[in-house]
C-alpha atoms as a PDB file:
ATOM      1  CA  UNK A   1       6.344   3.422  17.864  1.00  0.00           C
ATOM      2  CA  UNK A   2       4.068   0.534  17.036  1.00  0.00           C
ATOM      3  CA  UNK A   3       3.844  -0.580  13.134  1.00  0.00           C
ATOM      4  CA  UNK A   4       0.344   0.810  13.298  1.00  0.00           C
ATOM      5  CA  UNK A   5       1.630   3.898  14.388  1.00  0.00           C
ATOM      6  CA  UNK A   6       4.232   4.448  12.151  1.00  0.00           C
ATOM      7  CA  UNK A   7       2.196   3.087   8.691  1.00  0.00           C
ATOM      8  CA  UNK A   8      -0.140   6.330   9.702  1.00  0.00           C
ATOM      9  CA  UNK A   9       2.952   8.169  10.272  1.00  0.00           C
ATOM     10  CA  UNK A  10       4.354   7.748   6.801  1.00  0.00           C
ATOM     11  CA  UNK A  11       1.179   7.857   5.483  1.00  0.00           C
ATOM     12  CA  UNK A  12       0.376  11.609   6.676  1.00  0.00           C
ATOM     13  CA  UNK A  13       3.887  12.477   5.807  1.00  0.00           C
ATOM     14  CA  UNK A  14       2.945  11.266   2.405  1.00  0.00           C
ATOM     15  CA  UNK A  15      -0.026  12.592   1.625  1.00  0.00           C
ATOM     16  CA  UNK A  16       1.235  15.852   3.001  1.00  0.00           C
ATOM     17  CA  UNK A  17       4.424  15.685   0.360  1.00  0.00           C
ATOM     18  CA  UNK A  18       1.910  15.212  -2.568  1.00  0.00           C
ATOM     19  CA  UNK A  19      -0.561  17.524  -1.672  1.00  0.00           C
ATOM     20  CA  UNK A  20       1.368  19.716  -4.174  1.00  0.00           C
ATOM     21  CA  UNK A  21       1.542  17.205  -7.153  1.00  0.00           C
ATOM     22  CA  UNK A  22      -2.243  16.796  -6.627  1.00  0.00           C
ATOM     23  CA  UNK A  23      -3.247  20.262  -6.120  1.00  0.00           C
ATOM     24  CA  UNK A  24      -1.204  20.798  -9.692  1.00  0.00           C
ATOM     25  CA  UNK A  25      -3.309  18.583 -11.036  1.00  0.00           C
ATOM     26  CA  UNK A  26      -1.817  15.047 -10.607  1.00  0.00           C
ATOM     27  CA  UNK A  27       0.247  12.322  -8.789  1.00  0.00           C
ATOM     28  CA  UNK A  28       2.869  13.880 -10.303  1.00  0.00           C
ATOM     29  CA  UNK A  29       2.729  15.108 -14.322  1.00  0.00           C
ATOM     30  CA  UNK A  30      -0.483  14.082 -15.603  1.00  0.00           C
ATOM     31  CA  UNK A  31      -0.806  15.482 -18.984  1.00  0.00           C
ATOM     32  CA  UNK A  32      -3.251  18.374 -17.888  1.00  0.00           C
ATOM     33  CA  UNK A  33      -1.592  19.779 -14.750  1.00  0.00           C
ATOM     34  CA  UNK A  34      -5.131  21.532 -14.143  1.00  0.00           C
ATOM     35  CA  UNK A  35      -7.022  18.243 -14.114  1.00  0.00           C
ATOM     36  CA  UNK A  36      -6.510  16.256 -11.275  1.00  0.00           C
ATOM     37  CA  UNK A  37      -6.439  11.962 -11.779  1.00  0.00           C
ATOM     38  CA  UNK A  38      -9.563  10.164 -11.446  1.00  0.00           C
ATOM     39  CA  UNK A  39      -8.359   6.625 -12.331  1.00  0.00           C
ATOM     40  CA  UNK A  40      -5.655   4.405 -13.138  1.00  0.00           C
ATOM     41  CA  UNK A  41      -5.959   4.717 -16.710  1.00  0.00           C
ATOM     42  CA  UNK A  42      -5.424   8.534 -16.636  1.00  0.00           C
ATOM     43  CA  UNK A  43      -2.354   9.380 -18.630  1.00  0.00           C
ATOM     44  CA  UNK A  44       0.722  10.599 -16.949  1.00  0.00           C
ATOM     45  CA  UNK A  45       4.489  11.991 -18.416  1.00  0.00           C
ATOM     46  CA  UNK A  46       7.070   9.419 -17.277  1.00  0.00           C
ATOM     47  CA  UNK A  47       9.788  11.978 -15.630  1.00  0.00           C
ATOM     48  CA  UNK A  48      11.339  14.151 -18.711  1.00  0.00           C
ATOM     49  CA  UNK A  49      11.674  10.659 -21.219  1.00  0.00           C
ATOM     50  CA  UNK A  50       8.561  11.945 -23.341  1.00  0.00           C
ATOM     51  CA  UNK A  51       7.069   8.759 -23.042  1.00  0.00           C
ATOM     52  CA  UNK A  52       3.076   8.945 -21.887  1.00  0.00           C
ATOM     53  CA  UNK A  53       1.582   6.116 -20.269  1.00  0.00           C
ATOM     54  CA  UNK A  54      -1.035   5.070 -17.761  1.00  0.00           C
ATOM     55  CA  UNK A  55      -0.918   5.886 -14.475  1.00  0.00           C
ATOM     56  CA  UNK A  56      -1.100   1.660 -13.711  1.00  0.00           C
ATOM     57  CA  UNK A  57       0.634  -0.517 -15.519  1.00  0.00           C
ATOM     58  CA  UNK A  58       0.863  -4.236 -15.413  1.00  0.00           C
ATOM     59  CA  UNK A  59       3.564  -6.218 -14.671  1.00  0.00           C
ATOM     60  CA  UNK A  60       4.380  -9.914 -15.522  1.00  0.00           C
ATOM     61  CA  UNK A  61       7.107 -11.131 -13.335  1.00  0.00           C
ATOM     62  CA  UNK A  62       5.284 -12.613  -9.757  1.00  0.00           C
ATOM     63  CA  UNK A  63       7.600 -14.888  -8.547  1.00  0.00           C
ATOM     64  CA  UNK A  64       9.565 -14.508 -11.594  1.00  0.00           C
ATOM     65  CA  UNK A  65      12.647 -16.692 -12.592  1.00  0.00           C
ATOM     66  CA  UNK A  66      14.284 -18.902 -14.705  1.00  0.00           C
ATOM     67  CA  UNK A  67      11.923 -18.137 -17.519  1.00  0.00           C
ATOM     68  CA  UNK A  68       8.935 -18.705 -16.012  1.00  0.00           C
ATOM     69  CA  UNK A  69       6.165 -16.437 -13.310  1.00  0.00           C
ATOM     70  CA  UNK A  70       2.820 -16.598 -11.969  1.00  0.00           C
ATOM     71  CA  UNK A  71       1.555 -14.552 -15.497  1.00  0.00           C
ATOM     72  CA  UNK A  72       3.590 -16.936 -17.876  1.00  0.00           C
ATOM     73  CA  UNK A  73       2.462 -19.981 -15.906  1.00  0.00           C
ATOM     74  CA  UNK A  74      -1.014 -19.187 -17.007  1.00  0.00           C
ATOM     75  CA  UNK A  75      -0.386 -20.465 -20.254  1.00  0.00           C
ATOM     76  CA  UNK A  76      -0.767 -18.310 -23.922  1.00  0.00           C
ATOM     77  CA  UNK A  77      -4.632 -17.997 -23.675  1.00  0.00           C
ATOM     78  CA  UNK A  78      -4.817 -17.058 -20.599  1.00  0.00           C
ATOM     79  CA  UNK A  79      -2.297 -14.451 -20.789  1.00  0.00           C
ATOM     80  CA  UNK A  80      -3.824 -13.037 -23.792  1.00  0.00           C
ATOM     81  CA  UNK A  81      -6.958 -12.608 -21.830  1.00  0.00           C
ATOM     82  CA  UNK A  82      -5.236 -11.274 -19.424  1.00  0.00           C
ATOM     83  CA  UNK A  83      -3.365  -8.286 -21.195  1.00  0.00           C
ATOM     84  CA  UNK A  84      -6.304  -7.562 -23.317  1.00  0.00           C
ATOM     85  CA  UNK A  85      -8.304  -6.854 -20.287  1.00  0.00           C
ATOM     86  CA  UNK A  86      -5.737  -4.779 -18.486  1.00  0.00           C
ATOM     87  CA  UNK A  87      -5.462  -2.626 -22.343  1.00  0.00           C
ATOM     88  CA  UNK A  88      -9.508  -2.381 -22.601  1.00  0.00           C
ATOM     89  CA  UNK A  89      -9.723  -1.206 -19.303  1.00  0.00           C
ATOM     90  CA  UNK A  90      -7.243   1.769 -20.184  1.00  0.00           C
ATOM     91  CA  UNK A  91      -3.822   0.215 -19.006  1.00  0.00           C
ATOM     92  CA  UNK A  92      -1.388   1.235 -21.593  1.00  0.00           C
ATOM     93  CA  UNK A  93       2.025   0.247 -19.945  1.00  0.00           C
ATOM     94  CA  UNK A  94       3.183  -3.391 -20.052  1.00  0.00           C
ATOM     95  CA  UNK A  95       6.399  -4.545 -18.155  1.00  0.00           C
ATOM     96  CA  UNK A  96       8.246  -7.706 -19.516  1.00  0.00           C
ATOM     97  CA  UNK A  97      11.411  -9.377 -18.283  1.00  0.00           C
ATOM     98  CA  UNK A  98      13.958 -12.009 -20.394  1.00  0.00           C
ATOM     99  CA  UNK A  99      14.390 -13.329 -16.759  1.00  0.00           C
ATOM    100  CA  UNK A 100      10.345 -14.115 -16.190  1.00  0.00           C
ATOM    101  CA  UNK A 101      10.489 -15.509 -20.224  1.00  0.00           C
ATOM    102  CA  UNK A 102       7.158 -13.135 -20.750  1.00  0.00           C
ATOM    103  CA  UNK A 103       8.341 -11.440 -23.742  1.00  0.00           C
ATOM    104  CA  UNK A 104       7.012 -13.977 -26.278  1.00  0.00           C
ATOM    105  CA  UNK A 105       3.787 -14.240 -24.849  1.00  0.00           C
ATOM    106  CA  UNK A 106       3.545 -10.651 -24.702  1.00  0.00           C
ATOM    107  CA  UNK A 107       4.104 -10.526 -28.568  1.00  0.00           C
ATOM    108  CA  UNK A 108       1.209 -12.705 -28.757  1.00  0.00           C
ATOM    109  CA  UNK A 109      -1.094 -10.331 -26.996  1.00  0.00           C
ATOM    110  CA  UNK A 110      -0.269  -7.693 -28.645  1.00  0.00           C
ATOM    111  CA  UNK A 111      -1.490  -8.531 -31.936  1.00  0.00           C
ATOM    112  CA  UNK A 112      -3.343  -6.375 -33.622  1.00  0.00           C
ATOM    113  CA  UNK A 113      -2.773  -3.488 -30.731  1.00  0.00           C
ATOM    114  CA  UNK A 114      -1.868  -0.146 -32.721  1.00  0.00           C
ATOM    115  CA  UNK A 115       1.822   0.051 -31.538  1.00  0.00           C
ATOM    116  CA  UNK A 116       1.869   3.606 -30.677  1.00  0.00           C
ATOM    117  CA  UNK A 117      -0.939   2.700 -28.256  1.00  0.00           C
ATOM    118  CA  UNK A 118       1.145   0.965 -25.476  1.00  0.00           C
ATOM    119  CA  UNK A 119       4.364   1.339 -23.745  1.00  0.00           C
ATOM    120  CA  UNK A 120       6.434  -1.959 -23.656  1.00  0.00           C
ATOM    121  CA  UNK A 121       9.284  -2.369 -20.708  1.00  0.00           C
ATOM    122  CA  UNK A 122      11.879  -4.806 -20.532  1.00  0.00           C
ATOM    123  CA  UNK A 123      15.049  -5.902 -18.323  1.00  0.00           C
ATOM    124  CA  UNK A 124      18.197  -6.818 -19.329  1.00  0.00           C
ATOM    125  CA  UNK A 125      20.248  -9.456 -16.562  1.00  0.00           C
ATOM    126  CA  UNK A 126      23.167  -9.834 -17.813  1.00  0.00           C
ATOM    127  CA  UNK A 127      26.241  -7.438 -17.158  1.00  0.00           C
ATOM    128  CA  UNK A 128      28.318  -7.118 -20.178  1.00  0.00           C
ATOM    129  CA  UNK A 129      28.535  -4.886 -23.140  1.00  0.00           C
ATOM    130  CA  UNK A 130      28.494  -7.949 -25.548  1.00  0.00           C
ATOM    131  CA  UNK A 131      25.814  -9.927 -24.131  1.00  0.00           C
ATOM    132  CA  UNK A 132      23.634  -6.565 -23.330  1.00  0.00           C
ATOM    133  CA  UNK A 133      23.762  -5.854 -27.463  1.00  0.00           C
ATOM    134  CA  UNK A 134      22.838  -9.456 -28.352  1.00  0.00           C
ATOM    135  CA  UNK A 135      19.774  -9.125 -25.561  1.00  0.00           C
ATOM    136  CA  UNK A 136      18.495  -6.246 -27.108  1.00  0.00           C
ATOM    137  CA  UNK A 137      18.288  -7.789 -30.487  1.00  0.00           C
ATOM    138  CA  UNK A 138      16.571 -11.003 -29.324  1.00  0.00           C
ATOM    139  CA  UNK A 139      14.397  -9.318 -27.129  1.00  0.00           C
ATOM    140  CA  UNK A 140      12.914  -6.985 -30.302  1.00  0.00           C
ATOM    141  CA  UNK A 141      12.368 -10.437 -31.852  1.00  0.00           C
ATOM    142  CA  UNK A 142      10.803 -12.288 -29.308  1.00  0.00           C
ATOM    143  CA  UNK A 143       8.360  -9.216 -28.836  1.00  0.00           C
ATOM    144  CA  UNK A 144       7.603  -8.539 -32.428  1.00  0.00           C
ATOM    145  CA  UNK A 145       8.549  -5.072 -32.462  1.00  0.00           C
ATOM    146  CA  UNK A 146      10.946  -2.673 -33.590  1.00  0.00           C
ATOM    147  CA  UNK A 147      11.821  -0.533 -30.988  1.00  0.00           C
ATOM    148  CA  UNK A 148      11.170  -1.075 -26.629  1.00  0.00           C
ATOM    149  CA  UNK A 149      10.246   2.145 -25.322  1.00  0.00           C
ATOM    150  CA  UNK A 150      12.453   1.546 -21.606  1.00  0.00           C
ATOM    151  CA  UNK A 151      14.826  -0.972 -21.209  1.00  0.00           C
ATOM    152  CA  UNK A 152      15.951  -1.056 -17.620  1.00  0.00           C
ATOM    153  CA  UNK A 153      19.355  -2.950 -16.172  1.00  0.00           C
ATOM    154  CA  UNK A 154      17.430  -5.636 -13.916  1.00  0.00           C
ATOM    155  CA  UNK A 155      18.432  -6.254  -9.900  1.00  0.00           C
ATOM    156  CA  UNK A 156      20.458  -3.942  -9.625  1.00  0.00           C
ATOM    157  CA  UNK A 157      22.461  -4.139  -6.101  1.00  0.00           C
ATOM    158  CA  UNK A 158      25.866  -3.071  -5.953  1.00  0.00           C
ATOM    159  CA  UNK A 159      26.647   0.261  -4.798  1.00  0.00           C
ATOM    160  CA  UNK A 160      28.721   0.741  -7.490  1.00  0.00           C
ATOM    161  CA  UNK A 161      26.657  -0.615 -10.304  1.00  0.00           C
ATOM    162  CA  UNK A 162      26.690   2.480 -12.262  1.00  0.00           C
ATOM    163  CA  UNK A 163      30.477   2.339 -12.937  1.00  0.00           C
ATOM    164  CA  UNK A 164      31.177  -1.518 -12.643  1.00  0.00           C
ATOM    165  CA  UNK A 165      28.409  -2.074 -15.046  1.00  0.00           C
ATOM    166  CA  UNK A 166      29.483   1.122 -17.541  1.00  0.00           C
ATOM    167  CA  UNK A 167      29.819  -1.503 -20.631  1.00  0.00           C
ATOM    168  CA  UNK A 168      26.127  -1.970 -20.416  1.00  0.00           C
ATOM    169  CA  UNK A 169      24.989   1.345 -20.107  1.00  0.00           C
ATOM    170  CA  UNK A 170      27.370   2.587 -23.043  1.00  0.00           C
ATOM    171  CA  UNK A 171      25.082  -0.551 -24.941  1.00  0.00           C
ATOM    172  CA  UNK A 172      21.671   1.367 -23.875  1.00  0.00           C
ATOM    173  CA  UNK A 173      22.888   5.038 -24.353  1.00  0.00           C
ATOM    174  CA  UNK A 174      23.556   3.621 -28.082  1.00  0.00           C
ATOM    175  CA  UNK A 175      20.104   1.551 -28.609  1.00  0.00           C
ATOM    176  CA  UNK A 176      18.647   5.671 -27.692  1.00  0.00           C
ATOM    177  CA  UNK A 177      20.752   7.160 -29.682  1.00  0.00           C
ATOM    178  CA  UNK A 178      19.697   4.359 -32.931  1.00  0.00           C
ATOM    179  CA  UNK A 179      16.087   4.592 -31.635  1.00  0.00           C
ATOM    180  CA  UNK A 180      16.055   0.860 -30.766  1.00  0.00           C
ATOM    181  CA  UNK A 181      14.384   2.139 -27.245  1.00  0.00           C
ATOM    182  CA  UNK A 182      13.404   4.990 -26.098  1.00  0.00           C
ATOM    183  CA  UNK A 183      15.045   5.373 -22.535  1.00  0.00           C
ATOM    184  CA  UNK A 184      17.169   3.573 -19.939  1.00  0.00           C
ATOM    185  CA  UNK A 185      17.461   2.802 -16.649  1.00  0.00           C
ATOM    186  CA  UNK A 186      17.523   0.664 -13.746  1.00  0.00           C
ATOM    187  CA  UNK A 187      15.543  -1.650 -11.531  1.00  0.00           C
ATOM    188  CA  UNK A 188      17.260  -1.470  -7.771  1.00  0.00           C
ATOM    189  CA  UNK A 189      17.220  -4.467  -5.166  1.00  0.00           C
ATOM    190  CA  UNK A 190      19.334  -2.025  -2.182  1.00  0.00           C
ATOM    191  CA  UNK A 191      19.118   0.928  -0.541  1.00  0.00           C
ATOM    192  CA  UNK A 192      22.799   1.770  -1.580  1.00  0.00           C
ATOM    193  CA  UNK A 193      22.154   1.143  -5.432  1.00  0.00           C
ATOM    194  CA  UNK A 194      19.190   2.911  -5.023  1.00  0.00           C
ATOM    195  CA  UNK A 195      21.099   5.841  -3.762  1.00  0.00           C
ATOM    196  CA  UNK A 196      23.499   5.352  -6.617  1.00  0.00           C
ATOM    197  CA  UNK A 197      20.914   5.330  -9.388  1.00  0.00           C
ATOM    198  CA  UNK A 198      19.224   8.750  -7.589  1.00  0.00           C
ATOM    199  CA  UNK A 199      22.699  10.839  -8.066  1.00  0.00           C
ATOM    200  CA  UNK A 200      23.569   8.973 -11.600  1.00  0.00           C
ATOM    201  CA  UNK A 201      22.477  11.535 -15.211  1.00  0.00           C
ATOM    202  CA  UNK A 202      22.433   8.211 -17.099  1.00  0.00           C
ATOM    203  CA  UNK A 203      19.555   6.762 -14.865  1.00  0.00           C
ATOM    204  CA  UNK A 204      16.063   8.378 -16.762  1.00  0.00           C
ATOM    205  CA  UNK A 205      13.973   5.716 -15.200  1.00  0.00           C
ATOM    206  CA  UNK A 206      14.153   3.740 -11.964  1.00  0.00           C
ATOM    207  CA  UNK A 207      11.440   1.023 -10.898  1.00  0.00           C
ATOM    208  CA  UNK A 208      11.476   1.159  -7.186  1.00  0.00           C
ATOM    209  CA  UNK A 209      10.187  -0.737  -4.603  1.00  0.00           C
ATOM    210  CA  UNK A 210       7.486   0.952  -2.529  1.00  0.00           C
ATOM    211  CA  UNK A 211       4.739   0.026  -0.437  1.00  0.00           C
ATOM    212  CA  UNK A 212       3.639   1.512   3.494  1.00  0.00           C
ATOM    213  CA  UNK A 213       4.590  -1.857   5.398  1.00  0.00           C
ATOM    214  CA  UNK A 214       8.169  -2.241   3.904  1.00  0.00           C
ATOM    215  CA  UNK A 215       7.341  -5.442   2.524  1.00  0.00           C
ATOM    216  CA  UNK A 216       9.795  -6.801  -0.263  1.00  0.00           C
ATOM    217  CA  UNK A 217      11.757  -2.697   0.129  1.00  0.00           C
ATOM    218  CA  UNK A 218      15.023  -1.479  -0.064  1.00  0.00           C
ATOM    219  CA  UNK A 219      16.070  -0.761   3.852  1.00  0.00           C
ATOM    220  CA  UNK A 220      19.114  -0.433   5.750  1.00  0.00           C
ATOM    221  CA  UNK A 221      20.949  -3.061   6.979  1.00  0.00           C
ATOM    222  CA  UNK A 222      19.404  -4.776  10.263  1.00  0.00           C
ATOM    223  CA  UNK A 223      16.377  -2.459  10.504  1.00  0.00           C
ATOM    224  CA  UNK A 224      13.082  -3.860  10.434  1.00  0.00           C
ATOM    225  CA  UNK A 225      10.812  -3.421   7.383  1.00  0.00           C
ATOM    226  CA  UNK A 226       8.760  -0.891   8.648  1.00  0.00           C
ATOM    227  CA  UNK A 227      11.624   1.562   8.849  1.00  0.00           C
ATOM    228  CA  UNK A 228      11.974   1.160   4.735  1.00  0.00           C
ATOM    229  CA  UNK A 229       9.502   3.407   3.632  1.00  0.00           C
ATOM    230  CA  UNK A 230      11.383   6.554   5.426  1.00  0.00           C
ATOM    231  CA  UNK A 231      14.209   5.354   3.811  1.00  0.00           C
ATOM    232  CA  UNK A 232      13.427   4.917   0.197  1.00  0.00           C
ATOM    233  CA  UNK A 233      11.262   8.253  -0.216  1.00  0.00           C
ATOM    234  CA  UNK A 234      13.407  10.857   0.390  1.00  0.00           C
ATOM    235  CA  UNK A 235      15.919   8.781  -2.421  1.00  0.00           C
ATOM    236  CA  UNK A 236      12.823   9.135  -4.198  1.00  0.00           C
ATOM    237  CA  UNK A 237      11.821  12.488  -4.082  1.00  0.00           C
ATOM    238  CA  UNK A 238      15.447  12.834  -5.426  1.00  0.00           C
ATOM    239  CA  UNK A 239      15.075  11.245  -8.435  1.00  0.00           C
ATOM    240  CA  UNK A 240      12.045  13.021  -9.348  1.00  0.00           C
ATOM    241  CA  UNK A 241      13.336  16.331  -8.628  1.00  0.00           C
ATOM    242  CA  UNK A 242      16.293  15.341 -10.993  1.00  0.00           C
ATOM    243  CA  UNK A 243      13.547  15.001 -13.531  1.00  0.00           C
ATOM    244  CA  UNK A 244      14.071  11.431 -13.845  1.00  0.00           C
ATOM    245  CA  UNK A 245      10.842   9.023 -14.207  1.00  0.00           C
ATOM    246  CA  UNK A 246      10.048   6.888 -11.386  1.00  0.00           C
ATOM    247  CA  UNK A 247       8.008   3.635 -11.055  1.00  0.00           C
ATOM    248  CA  UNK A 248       7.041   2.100  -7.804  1.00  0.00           C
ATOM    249  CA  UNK A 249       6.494  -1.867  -7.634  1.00  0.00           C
ATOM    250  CA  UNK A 250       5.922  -4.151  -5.030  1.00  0.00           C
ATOM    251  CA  UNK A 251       2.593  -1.704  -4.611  1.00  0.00           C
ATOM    252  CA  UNK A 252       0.921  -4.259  -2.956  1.00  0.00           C
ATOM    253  CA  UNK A 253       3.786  -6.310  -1.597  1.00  0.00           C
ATOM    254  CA  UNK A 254       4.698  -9.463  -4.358  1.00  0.00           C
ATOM    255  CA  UNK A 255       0.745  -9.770  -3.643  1.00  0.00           C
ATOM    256  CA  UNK A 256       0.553 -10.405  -0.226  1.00  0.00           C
ATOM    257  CA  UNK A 257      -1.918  -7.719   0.492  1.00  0.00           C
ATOM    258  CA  UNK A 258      -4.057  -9.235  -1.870  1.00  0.00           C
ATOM    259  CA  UNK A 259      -5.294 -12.348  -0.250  1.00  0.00           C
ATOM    260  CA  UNK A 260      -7.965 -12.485   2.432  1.00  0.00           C
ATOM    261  CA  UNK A 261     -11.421 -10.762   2.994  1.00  0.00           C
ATOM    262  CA  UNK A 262      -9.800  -7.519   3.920  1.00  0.00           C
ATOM    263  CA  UNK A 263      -7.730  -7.169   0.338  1.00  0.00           C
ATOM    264  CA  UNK A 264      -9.709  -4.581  -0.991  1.00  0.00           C
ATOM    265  CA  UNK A 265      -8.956  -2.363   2.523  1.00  0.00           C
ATOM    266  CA  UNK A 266      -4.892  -3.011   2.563  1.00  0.00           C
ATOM    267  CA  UNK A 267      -5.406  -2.820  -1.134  1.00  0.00           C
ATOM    268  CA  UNK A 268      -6.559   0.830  -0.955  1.00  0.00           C
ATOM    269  CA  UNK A 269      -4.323   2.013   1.741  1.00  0.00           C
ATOM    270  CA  UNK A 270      -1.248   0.944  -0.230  1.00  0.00           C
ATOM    271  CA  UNK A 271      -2.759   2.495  -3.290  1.00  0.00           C
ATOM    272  CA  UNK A 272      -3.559   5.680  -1.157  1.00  0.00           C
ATOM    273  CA  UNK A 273       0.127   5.284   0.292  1.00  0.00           C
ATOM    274  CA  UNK A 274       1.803   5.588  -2.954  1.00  0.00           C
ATOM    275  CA  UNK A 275      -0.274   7.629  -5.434  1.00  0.00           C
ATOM    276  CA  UNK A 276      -0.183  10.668  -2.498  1.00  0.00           C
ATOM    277  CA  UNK A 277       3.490  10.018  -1.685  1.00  0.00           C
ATOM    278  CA  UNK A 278       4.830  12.916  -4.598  1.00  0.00           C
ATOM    279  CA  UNK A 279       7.749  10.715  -5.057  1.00  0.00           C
ATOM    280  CA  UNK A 280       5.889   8.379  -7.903  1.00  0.00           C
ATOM    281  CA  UNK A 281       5.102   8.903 -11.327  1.00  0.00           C
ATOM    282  CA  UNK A 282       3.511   5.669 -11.777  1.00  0.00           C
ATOM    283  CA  UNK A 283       3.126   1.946 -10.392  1.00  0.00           C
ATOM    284  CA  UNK A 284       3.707  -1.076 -11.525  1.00  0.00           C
ATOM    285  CA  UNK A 285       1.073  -4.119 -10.761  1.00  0.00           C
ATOM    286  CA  UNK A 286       1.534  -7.946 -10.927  1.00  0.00           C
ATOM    287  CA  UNK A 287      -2.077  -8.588 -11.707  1.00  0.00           C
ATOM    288  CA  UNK A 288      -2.814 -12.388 -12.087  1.00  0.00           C
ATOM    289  CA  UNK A 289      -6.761 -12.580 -12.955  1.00  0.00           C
ATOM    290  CA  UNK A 290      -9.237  -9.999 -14.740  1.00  0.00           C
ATOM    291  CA  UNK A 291     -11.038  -9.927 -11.169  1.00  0.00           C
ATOM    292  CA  UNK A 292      -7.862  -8.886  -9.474  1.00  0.00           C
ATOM    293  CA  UNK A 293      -7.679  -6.183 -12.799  1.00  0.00           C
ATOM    294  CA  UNK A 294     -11.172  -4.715 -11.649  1.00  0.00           C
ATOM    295  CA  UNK A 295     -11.113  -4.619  -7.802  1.00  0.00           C
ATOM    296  CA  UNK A 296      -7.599  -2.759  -8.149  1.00  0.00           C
ATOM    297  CA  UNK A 297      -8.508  -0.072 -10.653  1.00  0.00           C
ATOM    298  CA  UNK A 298     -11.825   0.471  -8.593  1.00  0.00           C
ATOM    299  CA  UNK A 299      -9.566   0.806  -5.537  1.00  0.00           C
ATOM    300  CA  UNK A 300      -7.470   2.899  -7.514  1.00  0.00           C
ATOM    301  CA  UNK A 301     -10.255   5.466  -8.361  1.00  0.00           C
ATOM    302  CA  UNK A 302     -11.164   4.923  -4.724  1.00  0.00           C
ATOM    303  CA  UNK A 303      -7.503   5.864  -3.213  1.00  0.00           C
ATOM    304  CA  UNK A 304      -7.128   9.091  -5.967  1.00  0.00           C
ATOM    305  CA  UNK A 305     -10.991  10.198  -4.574  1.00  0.00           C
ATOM    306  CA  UNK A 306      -9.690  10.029  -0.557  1.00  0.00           C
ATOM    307  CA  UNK A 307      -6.160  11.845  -1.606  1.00  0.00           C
ATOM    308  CA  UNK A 308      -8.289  14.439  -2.949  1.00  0.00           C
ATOM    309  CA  UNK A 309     -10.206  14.906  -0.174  1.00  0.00           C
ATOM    310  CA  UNK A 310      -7.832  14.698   2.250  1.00  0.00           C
ATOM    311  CA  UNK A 311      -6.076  17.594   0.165  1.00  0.00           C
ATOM    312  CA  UNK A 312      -8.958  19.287  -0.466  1.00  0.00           C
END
């Protein structure tokens, strides 16, 4: 089957699986389960955490490491700008990382924002108890705030990360339990700790990898990247029958479908891809520029119009 072929292939499949979500009324749990989404700032119930957010949120981690990313790199202002754009134009979900060094710009941006307003999420790196607790209580200070609503164990990969790493999750079951955040989770960089976080209780929250090319995906060993998309959704549709809250990321590829004069196109038809798939609650977006901000929340209103159609 050619990669043409089989995008279309998992497309249909997709839209087919969430013709159910959207006939309720959303890509999965909008608020009002008789009104159907009409744009990415439409509010949506992540899994069974009781935490309400857009259905986009914005991430700042592109090409993020050792402190640093593409959002960071803008510089204070421009990051300001950049948040307060995404939160007037109805984004209400903002995704930090110690590892992309975003979390004290991010307290700069939010200044002034009424806290119960937003949804902050953050990543913890490092895998013991000790270090985990001391993370938590830096990262509150270096955003400014008292609580994080998800804090999410970051690159996951072992297949056994769930029990290896059980001094860390006893840390994050804790923070709940003293209200320092809100839920917990994982972020998963394989197939087979991807697997693992689907059958694990603990997991409420799992920021997955998903796009229709297989770009930057979980996959099996040796297959080529178009076969990752079969792979990942039914682990998917798991999780979200388990009642657990799923994000997808790499929506448009690390942002490799946005570059050239077709963007907008491969924009909308990964968009399309994973807001019909039933497996996601809501997406994740690196967005590096108010003009990327726009086109993608117009192609987002575009993509929810065609699934509804297509459903119709």
């Amino acid at each position: 089957m050619s990669e043409i072929n089989r995008r279309e292939f998992i497309e249909k499949a997709a839209v087919a699986t969430g013709v159910l979500a959207l006939g309720g009324g959303a890509v999965n749990a909008a608020e009002d389960k008789k009104k159907p989404l009409r744009s990415a700032a439409d509010k949506i119930k992540l899994g069974k955490t009781g935490i309400t957010s857009s259905l986009v949120g914005i991430g700042t981690g592109s090409v993020g490491y050792n402190k640093g990313s593409n959002q960071t790199r803008l510089g204070q202002e421009k990051f300001t700008t950049l948040i307060r754009h995404a939160f007037d134009s109805g984004i209400t979900f903002f995704d930090v990382a110690d590892q992309y060094g975003s979390h004290p710009y991010l307290k700069e941006a939010i200044k002034g924002l009424p806290r119960d307003k937003f949804v902050i999420q953050s990543k913890i790196i490092h895998r013991t108890a000790d270090e985990a607790r001391a993370d938590l209580d830096r990262f509150r200070q270096e955003l400014g705030v008292d609580y994080i609503d998800i804090v999410l164990m970051h690159v996951v990969t072992e297949p056994d990360w769930n029990t290896r790493y059980q001094g860390v999750k006893d840390v994050l079951s804790e923070a709940k339990r003293k209200g320092i955040i809100r839920a917990h989770g994982c972020s998963c960089h394989s197939l087979s700790a991807l697997e693992a976080a689907a059958a694990d209780p603990w997991v409420e929250v799992d920021l997955a990898r998903y796009n229709p090319w297989g770009k930057h995906m979980d996959n099996r060993r040796g297959e080529p990247e178009a076969n990752a998309p079969g792979h990942v959704t039914p682990v998917l549709k798991k999780m979200r029958a388990a009642g657990k809250g799923v994000i997808g990321m790499k929506i448009l590829a690390q942002g490799d479908m946005l570059k050239g004069d077709d963007r907008l196109a491969r924009a909308r038809e990964s968009l399309r891809f994973g807001l019909g798939s039933g497996v996601l609650d809501m997406m994740v977006i690196g967005f590096e520029s108010q003009q990327q901000i726009t086109e993608v929340l117009g192609e987002t209103r575009l993509a929810l119009a065609d699934i509804q159609q297509r459903t119709a």
